[in-house]
C-alpha atoms as a PDB file:
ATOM      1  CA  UNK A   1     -15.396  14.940  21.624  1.00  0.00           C
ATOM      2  CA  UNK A   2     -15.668  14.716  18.007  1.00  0.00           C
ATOM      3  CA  UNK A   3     -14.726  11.888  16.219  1.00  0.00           C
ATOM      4  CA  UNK A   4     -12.684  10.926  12.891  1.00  0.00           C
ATOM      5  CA  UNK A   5     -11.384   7.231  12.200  1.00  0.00           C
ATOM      6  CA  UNK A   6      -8.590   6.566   9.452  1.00  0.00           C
ATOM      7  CA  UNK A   7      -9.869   3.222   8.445  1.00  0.00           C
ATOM      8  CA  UNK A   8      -7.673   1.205   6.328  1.00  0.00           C
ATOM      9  CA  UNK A   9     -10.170  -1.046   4.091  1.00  0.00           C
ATOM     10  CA  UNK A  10      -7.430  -3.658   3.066  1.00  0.00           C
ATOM     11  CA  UNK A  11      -6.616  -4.522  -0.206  1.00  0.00           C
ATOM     12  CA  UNK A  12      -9.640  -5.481  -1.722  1.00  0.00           C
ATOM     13  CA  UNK A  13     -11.760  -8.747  -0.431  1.00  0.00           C
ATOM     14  CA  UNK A  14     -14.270  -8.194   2.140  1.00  0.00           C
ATOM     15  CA  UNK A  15     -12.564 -11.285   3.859  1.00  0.00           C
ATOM     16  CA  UNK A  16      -9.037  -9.035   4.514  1.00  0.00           C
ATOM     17  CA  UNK A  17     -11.197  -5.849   6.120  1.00  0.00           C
ATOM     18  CA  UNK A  18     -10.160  -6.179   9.768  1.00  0.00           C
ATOM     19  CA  UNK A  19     -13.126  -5.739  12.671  1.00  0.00           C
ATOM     20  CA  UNK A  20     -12.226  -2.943  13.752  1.00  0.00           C
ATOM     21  CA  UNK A  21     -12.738  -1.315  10.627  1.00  0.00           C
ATOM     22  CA  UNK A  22     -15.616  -2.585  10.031  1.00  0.00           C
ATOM     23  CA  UNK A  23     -16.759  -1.315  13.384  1.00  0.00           C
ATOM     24  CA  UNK A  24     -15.278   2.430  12.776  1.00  0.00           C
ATOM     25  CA  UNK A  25     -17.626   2.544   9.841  1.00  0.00           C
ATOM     26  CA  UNK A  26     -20.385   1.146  11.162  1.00  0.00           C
ATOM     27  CA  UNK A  27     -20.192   3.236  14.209  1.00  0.00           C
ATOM     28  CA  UNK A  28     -20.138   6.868  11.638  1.00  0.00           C
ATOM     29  CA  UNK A  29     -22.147   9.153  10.503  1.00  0.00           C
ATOM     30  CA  UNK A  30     -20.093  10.535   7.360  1.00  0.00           C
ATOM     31  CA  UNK A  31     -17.475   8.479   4.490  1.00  0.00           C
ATOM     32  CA  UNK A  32     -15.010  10.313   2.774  1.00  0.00           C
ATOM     33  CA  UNK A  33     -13.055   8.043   0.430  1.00  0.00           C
ATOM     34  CA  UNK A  34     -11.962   8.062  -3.523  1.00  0.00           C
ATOM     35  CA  UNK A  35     -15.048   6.387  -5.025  1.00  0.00           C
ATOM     36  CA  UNK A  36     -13.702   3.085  -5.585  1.00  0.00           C
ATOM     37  CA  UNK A  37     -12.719   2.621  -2.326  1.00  0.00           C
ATOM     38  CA  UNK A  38     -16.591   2.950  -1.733  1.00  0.00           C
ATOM     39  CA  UNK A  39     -17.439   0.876  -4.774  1.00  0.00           C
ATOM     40  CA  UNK A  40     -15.356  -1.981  -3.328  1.00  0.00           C
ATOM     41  CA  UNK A  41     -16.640  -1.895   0.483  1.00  0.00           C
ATOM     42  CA  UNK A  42     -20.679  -2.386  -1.455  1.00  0.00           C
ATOM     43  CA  UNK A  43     -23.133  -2.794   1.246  1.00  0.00           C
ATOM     44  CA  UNK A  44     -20.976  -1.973   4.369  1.00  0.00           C
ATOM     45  CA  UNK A  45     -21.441   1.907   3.235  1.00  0.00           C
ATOM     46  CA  UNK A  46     -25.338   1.800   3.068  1.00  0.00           C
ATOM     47  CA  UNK A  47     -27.043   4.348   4.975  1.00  0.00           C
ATOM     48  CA  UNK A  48     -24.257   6.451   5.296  1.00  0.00           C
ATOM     49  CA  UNK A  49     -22.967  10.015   3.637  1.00  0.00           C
ATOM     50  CA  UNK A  50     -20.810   9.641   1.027  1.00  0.00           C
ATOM     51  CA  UNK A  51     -18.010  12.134   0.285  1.00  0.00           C
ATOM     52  CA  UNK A  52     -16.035  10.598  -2.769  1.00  0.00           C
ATOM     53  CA  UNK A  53     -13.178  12.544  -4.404  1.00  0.00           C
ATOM     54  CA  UNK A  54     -11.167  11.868  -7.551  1.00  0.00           C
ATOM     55  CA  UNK A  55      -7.405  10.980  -7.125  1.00  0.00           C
ATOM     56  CA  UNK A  56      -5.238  14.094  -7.159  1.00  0.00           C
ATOM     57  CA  UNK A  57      -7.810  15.700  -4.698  1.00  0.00           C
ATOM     58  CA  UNK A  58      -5.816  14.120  -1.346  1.00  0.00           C
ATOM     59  CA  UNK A  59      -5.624  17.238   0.505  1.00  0.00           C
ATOM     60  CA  UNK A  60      -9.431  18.350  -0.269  1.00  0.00           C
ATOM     61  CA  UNK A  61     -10.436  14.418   0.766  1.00  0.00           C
ATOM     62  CA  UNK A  62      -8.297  14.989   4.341  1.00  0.00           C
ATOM     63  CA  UNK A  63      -9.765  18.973   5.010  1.00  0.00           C
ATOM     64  CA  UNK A  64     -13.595  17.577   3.918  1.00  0.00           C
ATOM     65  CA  UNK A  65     -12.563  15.001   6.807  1.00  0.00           C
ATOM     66  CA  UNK A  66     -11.342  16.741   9.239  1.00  0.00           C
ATOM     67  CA  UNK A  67     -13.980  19.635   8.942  1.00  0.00           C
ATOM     68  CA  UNK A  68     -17.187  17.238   9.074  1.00  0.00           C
ATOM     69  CA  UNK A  69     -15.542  15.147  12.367  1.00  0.00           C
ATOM     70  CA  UNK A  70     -14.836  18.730  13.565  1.00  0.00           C
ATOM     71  CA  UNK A  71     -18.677  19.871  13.291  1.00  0.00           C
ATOM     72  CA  UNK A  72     -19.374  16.848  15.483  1.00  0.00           C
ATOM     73  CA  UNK A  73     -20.210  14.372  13.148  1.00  0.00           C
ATOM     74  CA  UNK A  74     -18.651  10.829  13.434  1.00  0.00           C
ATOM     75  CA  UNK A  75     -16.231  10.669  10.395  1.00  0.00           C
ATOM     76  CA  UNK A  76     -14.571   7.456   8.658  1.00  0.00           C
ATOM     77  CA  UNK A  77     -11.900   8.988   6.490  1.00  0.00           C
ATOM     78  CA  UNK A  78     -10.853   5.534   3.919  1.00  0.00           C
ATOM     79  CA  UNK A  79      -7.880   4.531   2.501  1.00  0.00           C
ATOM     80  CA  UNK A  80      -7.302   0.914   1.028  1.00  0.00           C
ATOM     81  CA  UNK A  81      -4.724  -1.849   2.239  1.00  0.00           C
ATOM     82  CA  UNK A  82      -2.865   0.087   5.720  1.00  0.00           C
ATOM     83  CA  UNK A  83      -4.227   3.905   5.410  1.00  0.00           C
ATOM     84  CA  UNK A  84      -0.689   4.782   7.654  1.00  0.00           C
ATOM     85  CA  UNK A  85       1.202   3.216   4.155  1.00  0.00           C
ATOM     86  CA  UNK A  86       1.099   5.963   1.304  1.00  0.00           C
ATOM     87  CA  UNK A  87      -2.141   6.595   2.241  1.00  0.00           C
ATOM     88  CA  UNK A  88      -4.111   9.646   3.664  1.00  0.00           C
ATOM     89  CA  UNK A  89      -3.205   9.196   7.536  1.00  0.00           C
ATOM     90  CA  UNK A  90      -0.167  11.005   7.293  1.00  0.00           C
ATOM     91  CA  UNK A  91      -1.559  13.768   5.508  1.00  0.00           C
ATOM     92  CA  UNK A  92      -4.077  14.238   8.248  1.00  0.00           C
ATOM     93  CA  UNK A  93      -1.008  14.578  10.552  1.00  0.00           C
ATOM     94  CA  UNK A  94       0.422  17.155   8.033  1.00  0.00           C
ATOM     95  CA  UNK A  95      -2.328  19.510   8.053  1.00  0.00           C
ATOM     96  CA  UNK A  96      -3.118  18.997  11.865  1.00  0.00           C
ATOM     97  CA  UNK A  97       0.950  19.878  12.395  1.00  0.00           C
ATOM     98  CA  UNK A  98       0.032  22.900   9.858  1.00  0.00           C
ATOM     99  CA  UNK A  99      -2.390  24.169  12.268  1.00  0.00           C
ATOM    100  CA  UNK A 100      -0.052  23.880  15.125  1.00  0.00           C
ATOM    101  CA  UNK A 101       2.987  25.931  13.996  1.00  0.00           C
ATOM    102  CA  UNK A 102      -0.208  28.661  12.535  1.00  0.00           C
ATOM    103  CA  UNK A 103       0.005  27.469   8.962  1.00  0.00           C
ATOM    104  CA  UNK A 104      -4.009  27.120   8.858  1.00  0.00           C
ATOM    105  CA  UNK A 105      -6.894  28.622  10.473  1.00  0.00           C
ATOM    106  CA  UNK A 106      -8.736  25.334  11.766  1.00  0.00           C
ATOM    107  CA  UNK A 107      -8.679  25.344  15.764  1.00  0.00           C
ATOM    108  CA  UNK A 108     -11.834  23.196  15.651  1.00  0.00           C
ATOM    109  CA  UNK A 109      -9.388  20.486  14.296  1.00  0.00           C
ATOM    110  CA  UNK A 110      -7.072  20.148  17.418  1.00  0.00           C
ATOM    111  CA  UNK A 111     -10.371  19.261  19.266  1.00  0.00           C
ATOM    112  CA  UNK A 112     -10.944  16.262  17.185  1.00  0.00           C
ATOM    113  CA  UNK A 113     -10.396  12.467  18.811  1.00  0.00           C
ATOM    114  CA  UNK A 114      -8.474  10.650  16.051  1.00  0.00           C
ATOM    115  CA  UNK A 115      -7.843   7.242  15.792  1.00  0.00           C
ATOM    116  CA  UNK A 116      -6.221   5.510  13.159  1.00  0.00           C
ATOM    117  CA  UNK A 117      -7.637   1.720  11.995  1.00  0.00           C
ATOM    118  CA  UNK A 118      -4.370  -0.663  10.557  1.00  0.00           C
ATOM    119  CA  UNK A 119      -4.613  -2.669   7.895  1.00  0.00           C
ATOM    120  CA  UNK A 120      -3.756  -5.328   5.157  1.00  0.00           C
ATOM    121  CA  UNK A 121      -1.480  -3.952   3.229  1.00  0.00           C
ATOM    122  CA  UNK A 122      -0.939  -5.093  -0.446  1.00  0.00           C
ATOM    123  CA  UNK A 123       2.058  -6.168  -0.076  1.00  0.00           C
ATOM    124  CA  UNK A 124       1.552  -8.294   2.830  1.00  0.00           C
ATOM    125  CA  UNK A 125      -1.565 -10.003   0.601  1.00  0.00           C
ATOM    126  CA  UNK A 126       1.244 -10.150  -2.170  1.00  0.00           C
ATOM    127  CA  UNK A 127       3.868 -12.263  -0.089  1.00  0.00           C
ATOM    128  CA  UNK A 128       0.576 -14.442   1.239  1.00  0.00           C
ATOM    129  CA  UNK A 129       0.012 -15.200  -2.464  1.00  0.00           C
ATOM    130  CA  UNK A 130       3.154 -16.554  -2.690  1.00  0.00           C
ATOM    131  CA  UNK A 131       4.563 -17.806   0.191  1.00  0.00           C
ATOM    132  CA  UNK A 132       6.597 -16.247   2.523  1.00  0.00           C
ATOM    133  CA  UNK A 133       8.247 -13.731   0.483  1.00  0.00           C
ATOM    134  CA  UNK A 134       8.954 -11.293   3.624  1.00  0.00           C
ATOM    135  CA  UNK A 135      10.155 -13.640   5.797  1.00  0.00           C
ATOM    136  CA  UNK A 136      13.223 -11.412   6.265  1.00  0.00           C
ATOM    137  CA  UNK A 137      14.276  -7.800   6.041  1.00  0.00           C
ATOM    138  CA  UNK A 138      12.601  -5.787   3.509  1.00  0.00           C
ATOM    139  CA  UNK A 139      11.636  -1.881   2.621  1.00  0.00           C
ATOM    140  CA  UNK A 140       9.411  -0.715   0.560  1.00  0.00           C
ATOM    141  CA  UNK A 141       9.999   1.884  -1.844  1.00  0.00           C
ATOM    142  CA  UNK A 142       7.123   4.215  -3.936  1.00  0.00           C
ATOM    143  CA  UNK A 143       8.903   4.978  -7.460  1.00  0.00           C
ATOM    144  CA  UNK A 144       6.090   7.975  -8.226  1.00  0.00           C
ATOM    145  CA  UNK A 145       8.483  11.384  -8.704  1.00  0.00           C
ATOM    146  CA  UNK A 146       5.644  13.558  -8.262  1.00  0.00           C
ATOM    147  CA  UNK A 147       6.055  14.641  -4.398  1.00  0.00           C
ATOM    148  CA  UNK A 148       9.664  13.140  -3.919  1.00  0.00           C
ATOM    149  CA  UNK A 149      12.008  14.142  -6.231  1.00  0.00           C
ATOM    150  CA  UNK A 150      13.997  11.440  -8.485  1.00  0.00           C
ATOM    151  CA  UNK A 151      17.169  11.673  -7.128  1.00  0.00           C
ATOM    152  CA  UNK A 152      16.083  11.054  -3.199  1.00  0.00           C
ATOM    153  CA  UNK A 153      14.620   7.869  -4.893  1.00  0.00           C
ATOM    154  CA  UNK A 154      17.603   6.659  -6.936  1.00  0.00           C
ATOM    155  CA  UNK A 155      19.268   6.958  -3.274  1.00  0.00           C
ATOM    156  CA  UNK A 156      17.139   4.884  -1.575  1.00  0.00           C
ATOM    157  CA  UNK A 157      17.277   2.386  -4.662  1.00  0.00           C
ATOM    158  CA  UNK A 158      20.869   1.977  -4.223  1.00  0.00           C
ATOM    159  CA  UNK A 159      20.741   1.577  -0.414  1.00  0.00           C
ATOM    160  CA  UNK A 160      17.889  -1.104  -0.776  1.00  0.00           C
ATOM    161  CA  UNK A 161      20.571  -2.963  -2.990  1.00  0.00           C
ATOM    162  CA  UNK A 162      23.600  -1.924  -0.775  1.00  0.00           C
ATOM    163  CA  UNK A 163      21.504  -3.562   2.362  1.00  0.00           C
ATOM    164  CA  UNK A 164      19.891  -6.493   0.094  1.00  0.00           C
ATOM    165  CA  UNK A 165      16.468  -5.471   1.198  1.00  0.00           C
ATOM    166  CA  UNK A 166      13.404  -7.192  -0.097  1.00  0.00           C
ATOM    167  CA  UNK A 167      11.649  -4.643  -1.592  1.00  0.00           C
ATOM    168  CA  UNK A 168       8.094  -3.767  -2.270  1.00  0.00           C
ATOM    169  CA  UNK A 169       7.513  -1.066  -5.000  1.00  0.00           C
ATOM    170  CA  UNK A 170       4.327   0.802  -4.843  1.00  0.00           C
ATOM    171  CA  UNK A 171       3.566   3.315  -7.478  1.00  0.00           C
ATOM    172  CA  UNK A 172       5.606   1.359 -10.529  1.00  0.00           C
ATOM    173  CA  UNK A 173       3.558   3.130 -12.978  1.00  0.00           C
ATOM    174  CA  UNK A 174       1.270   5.191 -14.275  1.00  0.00           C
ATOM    175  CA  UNK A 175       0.607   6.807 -17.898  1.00  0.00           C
ATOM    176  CA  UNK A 176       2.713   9.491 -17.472  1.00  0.00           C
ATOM    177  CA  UNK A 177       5.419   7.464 -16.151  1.00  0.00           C
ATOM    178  CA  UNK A 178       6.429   4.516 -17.493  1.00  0.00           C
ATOM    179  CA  UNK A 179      10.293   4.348 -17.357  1.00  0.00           C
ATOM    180  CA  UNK A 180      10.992   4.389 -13.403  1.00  0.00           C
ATOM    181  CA  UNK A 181      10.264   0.473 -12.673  1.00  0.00           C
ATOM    182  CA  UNK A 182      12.842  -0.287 -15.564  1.00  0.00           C
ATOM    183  CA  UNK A 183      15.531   2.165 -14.260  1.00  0.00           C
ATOM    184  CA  UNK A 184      14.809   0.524 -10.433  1.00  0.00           C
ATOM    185  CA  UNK A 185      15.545  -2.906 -12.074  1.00  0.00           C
ATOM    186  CA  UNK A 186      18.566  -1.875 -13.898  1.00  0.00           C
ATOM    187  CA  UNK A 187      20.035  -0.642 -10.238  1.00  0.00           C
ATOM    188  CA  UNK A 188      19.180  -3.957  -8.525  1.00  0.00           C
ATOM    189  CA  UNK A 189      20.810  -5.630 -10.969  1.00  0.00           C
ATOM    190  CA  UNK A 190      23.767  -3.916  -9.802  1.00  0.00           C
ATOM    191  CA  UNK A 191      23.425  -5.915  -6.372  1.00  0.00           C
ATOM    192  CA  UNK A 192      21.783  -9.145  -6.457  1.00  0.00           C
ATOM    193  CA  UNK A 193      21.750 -12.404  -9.463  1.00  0.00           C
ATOM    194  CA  UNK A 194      19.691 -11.438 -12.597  1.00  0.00           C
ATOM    195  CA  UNK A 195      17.803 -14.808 -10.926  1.00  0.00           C
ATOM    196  CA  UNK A 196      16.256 -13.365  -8.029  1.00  0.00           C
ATOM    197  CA  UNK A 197      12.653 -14.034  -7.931  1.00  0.00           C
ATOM    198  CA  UNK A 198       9.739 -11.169  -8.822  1.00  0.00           C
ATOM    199  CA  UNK A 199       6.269 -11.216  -7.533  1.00  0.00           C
ATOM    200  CA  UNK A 200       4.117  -9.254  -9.916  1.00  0.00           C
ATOM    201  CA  UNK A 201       0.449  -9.043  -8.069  1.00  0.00           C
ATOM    202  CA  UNK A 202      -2.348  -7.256  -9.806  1.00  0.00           C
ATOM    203  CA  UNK A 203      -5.750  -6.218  -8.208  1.00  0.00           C
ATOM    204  CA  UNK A 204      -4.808  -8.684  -5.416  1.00  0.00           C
ATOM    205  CA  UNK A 205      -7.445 -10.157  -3.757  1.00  0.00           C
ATOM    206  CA  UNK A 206      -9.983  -8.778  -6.047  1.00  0.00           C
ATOM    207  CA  UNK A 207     -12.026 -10.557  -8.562  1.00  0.00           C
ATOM    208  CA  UNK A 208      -9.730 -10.380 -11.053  1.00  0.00           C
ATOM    209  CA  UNK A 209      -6.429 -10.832  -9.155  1.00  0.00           C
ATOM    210  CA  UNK A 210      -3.705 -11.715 -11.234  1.00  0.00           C
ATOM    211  CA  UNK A 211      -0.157 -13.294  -9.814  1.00  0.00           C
ATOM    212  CA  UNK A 212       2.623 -13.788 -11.727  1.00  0.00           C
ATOM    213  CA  UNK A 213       6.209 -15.020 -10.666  1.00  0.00           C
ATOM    214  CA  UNK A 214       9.218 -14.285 -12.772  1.00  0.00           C
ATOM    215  CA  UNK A 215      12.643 -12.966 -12.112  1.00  0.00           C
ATOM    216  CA  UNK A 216      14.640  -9.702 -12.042  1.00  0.00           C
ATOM    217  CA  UNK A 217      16.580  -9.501 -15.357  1.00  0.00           C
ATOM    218  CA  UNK A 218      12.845  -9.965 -16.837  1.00  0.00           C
ATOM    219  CA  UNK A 219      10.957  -7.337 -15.180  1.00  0.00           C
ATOM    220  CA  UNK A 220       9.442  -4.701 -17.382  1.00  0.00           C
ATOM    221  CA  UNK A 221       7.075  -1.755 -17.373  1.00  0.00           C
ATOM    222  CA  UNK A 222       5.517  -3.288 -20.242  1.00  0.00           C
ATOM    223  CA  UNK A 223       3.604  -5.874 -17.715  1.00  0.00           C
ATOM    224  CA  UNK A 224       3.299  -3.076 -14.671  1.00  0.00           C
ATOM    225  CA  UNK A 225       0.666  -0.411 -13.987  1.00  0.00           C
ATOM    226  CA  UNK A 226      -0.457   1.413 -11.349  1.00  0.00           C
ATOM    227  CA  UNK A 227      -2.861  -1.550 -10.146  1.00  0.00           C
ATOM    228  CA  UNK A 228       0.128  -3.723  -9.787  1.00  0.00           C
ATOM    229  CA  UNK A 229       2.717  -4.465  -6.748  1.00  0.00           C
ATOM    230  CA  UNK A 230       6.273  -5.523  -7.778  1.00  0.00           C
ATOM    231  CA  UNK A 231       8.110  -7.140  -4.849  1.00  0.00           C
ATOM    232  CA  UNK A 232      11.592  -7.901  -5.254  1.00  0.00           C
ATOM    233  CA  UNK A 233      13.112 -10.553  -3.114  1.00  0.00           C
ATOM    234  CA  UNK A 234      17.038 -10.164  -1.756  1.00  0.00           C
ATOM    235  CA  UNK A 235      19.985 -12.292  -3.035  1.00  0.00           C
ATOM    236  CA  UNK A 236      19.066 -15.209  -0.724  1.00  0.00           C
ATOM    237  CA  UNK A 237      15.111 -15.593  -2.023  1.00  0.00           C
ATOM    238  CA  UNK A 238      13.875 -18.600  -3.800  1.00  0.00           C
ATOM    239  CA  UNK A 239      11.680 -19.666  -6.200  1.00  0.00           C
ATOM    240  CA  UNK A 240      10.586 -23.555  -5.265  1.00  0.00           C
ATOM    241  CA  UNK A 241       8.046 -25.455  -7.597  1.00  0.00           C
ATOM    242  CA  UNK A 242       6.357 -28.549  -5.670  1.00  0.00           C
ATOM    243  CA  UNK A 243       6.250 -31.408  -8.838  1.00  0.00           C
ATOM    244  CA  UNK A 244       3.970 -33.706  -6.877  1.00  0.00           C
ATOM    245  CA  UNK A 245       1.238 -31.010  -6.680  1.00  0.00           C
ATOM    246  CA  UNK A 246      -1.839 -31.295  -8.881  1.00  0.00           C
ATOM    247  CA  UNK A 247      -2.276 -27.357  -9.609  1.00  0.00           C
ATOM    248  CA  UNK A 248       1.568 -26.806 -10.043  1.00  0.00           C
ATOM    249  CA  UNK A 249       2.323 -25.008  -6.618  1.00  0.00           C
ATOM    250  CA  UNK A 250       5.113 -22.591  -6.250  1.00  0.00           C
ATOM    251  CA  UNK A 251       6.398 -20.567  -3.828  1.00  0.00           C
ATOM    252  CA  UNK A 252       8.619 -17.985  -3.239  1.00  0.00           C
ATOM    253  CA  UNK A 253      10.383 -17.130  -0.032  1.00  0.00           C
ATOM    254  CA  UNK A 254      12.931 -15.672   1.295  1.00  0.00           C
ATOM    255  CA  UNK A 255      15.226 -17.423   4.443  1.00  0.00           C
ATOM    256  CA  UNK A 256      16.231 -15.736   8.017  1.00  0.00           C
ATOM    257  CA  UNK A 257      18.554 -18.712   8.361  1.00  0.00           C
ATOM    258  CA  UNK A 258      17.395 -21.288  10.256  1.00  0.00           C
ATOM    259  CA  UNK A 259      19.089 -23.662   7.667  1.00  0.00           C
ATOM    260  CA  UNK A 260      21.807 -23.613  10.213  1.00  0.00           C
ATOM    261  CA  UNK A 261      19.480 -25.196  12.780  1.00  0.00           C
ATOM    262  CA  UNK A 262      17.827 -27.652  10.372  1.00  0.00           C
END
């Protein structure tokens, strides 16, 4: 049967690729990926055929995919940090469910053996950075409008803050939007202290990963792009600062109350 793998390439440092990915791409034929993806994974890709498309082109990346594993060659379809996490897996799904209720004309594709390779996600490498930041409840949350309207976002806001979810935001901004991480803040400052610690992680785990902690009433776009995860902890999440470590160590994290067993 032909074969396609949706291999999640972690956020960034060959170190945080799991095995098994790096097994699914040793074991095809054919890459499809947005080029950078490629760029990062360097030497693991040589010998291999490269199928690289620019952002915006999801769908084309996901038919390219599906066609080549369909012809019988062994596919690796890439998506960094979890590829089942605003990535491309789902959108496999979507055109595979497309075919089924006679949306498409692909019957080669239901013949196709998928199986889909987890991953680090960034903001699990995020919360490592820092601690334990997820120690408890949390949701995440992408604040790009351009497949989900506004409104069905500014819902979920408010229900994150109603449920004092930790929250993860992917998406926070991009050129074209640069007011939606601002708004988010102002609504979670409707729930929890103006104190509540912010992880700002850019390019994490990358050579030129950049952490920053600060706190809610702070947050701005002005310090956020689209290479950046905000995480949010809940009203119970702390900062901590150890003063008898040499490098200034700090931590956030946030407590599933054990302090009653302490």
């Amino acid at each position: 049967m032909s074969k396609l793998y949706l291999v999640s390439s972690g956020p960034g440092h060959r170190e945080l690729i799991t095995p098994r990915a790096l097994a699914a791409i040793a074991a095809s034929e054919e890459l499809v990926a947005y080029g950078l993806y490629l760029e990062l994974l360097g030497d693991i890709c040589n010998g291999k055929n490269h199928h690289d498309r620019p952002l915006g082109e999801e769908i084309e990346r996901a038919r390219i995919a599906l066609n080549l594993a369909a012809s019988g060659k062994t596919t690796a379809l890439i998506s960094s940090g979890d590829i089942g996490i605003y990535a491309m897996a789902t959108l496999v799904f979507e055109l595979l469910d497309e075919q089924l209720q006679g949306r498409e004309n692909h019957p080669e594709w239901l013949n196709v053996d998928i199986e889909v390779v987890p991953g680090v996600s960034a903001m699990q490498a995020g919360a490592s950075r820092v601690g334990a930041m997820l120690g408890h409840d949390f949701c995440t949350i992408s604040l790009s409008d351009l497949l989900t309207p506004w409104q069905t976002i500014e819902k979920r806001l408010h229900a994150c803050g109603q449920g004092d979810f930790v929250v993860s935001f992917y998406n926070p901004r991009s050129k074209k939007r640069d007011w939606q991480i601002n708004t988010a803040r102002d609504i979670l400052l409707e729930y929890r202290p103006a104190t509540t610690p912010v992880l700002l992680g850019r390019q994490l785990s990358r050579d030129d990963e950049s952490v920053t902690i600060g706190q809610l009433d702070q947050l701005d776009s002005a310090d956020v792009d689209m290479f950046t995860l905000v995480c949010v902890g809940n009203s119970e999440s702390r900062h901590i600062i150890n003063p008898s470590s040499t490098h200034g160590a700090q931590w956030i994290y946030t407590p599933r109350g054990y302090s009653k067993k302490l």
